[in-house]
Protein backbone atom coordinates (compact mmCIF):
# COMPACT_ATOMS: atom_id res chain seq x y z
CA UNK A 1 -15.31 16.55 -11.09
CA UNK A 2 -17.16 18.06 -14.14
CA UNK A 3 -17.74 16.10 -17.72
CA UNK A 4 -15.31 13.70 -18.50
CA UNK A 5 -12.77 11.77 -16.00
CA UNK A 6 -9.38 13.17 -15.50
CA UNK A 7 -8.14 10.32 -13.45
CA UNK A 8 -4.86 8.93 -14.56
CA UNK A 9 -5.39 5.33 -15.54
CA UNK A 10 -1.73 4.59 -16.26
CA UNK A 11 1.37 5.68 -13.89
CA UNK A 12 3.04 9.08 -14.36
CA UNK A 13 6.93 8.44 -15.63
CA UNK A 14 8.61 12.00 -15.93
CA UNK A 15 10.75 11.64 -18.45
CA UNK A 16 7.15 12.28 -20.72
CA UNK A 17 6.68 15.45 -18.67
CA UNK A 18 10.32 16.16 -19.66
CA UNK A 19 9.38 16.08 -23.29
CA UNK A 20 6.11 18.12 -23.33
CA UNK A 21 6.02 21.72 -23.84
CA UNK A 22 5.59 24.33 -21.88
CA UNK A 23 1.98 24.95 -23.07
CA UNK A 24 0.94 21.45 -22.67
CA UNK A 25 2.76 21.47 -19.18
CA UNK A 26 0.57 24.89 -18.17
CA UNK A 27 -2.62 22.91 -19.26
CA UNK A 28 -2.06 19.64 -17.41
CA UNK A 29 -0.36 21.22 -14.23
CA UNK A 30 -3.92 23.61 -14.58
CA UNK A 31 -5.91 20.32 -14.26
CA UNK A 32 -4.58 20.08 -11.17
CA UNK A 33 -6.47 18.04 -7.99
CA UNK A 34 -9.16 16.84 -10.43
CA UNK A 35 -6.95 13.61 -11.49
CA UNK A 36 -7.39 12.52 -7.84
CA UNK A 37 -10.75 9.98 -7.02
CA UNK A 38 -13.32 12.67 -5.56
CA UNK A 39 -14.87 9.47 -3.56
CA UNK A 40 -11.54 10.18 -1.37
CA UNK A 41 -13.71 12.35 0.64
CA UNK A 42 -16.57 9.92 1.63
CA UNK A 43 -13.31 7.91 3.43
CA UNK A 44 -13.39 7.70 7.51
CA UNK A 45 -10.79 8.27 9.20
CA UNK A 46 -9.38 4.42 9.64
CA UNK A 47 -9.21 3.89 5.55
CA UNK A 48 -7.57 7.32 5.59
CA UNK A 49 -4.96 6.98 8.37
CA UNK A 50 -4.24 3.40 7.25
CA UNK A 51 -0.74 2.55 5.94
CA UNK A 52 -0.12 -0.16 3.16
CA UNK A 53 2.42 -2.80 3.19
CA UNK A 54 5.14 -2.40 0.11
CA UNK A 55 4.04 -5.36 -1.82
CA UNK A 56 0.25 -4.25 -2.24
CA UNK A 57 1.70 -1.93 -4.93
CA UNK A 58 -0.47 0.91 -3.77
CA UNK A 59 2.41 3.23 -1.83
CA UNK A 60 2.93 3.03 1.90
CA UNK A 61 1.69 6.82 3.11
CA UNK A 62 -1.65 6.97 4.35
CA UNK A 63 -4.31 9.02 2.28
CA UNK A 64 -3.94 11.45 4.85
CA UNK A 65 -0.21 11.90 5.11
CA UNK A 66 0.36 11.49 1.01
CA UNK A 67 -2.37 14.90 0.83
CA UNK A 68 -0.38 16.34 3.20
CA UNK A 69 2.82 16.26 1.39
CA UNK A 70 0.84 16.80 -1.82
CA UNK A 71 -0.08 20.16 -0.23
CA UNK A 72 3.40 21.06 1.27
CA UNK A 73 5.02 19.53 -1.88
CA UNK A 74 2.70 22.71 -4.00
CA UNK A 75 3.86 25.03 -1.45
CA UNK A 76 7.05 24.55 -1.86
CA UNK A 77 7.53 24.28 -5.97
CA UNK A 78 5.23 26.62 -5.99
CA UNK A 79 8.18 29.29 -4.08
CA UNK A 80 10.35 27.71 -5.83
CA UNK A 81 8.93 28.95 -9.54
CA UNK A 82 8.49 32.10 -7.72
CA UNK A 83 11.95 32.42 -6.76
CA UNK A 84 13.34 31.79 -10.71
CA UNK A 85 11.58 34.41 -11.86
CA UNK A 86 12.24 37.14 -9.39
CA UNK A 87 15.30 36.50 -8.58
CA UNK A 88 19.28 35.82 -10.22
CA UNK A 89 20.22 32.32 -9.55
CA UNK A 90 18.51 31.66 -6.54
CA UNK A 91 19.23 28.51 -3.87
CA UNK A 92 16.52 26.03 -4.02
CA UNK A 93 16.73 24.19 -0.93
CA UNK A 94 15.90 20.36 -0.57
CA UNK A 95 13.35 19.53 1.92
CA UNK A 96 13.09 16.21 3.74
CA UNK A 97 9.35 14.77 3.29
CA UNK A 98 9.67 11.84 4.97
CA UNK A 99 10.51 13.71 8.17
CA UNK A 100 7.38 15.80 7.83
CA UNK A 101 5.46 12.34 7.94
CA UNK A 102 7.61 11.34 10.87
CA UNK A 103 7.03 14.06 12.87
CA UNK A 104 3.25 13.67 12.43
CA UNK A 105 2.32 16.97 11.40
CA UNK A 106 -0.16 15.62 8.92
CA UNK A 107 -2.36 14.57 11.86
CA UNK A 108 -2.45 10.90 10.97
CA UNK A 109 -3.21 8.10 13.36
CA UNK A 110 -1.23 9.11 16.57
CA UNK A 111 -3.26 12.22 16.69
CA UNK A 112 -6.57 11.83 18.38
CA UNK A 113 -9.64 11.83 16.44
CA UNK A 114 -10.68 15.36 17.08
CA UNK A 115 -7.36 17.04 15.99
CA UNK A 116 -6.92 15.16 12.68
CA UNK A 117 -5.88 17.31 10.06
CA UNK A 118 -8.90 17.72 7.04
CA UNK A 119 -8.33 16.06 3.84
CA UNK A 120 -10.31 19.19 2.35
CA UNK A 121 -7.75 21.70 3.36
CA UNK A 122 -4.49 19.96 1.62
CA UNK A 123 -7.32 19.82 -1.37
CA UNK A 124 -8.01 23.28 -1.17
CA UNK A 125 -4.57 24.63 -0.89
CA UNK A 126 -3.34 22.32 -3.94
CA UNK A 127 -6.38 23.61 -5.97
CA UNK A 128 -5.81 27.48 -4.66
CA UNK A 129 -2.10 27.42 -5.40
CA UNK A 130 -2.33 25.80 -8.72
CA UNK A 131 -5.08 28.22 -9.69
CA UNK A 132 -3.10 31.31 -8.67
CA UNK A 133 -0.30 29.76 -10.06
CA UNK A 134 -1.86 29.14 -13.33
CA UNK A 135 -2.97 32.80 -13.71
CA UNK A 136 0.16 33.98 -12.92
CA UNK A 137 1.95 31.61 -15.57
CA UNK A 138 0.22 33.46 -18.42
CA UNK A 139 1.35 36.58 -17.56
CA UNK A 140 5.31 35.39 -18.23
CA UNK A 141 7.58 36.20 -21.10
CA UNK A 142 8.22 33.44 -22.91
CA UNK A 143 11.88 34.08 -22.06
CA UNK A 144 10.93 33.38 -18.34
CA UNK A 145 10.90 29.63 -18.68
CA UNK A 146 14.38 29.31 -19.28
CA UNK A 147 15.38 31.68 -16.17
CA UNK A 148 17.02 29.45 -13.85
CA UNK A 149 18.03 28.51 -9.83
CA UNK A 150 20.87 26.16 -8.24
CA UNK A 151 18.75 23.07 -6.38
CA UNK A 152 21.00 21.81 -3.76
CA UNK A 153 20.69 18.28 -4.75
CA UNK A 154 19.55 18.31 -8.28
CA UNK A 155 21.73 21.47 -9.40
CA UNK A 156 20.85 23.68 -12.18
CA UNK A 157 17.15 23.73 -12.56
CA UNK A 158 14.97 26.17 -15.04
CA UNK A 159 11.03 27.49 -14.62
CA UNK A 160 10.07 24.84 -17.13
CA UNK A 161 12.22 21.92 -15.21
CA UNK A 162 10.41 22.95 -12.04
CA UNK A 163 7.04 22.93 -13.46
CA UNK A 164 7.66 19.73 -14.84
CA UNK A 165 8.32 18.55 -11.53
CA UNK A 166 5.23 20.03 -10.08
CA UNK A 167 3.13 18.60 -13.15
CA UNK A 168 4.40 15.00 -12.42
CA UNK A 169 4.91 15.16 -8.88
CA UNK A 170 1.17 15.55 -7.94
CA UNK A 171 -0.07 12.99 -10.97
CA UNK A 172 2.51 10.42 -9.65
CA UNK A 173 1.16 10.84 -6.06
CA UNK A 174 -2.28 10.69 -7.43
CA UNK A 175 -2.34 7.46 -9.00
CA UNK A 176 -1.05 5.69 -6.32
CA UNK A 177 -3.90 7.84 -3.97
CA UNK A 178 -6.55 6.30 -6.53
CA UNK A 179 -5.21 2.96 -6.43
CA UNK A 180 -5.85 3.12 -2.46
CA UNK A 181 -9.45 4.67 -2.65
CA UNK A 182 -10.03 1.82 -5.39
CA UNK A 183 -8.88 -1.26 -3.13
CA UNK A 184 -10.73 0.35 -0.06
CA UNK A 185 -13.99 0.91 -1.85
CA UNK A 186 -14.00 -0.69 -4.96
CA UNK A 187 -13.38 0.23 -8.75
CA UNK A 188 -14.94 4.03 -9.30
């Protein structure tokens, strides 16, 4: 992390995303993995495979499994912004995280040592896609933002709606990641 702390201090609630504009939505979805606690990376594999109980406010995923999701999660909005702009009306399918988490695939504690997943590569693909994402953003038409696709849960959703998502999505997972780095090594 360069110069001043980006972490987010206070939790995420979307309906400020909602009201910020696109500009200011490009800027903070630009800061990207920076709001997360770099000191995530000095964790072994026990603090990041553990799982929290509901009441220590903190989230339940482990480190490992909520960057995991975080990374999928990008993927996924990331197609999905994609989509609205090249194409009419397009489906945006609903994916299930919690049975990504069931299933394992993040390599959490089930998985022996030596074929846990790396908490650098979900970093690195959040911080690639949001950086190729970000690029791409300023080459849209202001008109693009308001281009839409049909969400099969959430219905009618625009480029700016989805960004929003995005934008909140990975701050909201990030607080509660740097509230777990914080009670498993102390205030940063």
């Amino acid at each position: 992390m360069s110069g001043e702390s980006k972490l987010i201090l206070t939790e995420p609630v979307l309906s400020v995303y909602m009201a910020m504009p696109v500009a200011e939505l490009c800027r903070r979805h630009a800061i990207g993995v920076e709001v997360m606690d770099q000191r995530v990376f000095k964790l072994r594999d026990e603090q990041l495979d553990m799982a929290f109980l509901p009441d220590a406010g903190v989230g339940r995923w482990p480190i490992r499994a909520l960057l995991g999701h975080l990374a999928d999660a990008e993927m996924v909005m990331t197609h999905r912004m994609r989509c609205v702009v090249a194409q009419e009306n397009p489906i945006l399918h609903n994916w299930d995280e919690n049975a990504f988490i069931d299933a394992g695939i993040y390599g959490t504690e089930r998985t022996p040592p030596e074929l846990r997943q790396p908490i650098g590569a979900y970093i690195a693909t959040i911080y690639t896609l949001r950086k190729w994402t970000g690029d791409w953003f300023r080459s849209l038409a202001p008109s693009a933002w308001e281009r839409k696709g049909l969400h099969t849960e959430r219905g009618e959703m625009s480029l700016k709606t989805i960004l929003t998502y995005d934008t909140w999505h990975l701050d909201h997972h990030a607080w509660f990641m740097n509230r777990k780095v914080a009670r498993l090594v102390g205030p940063g």
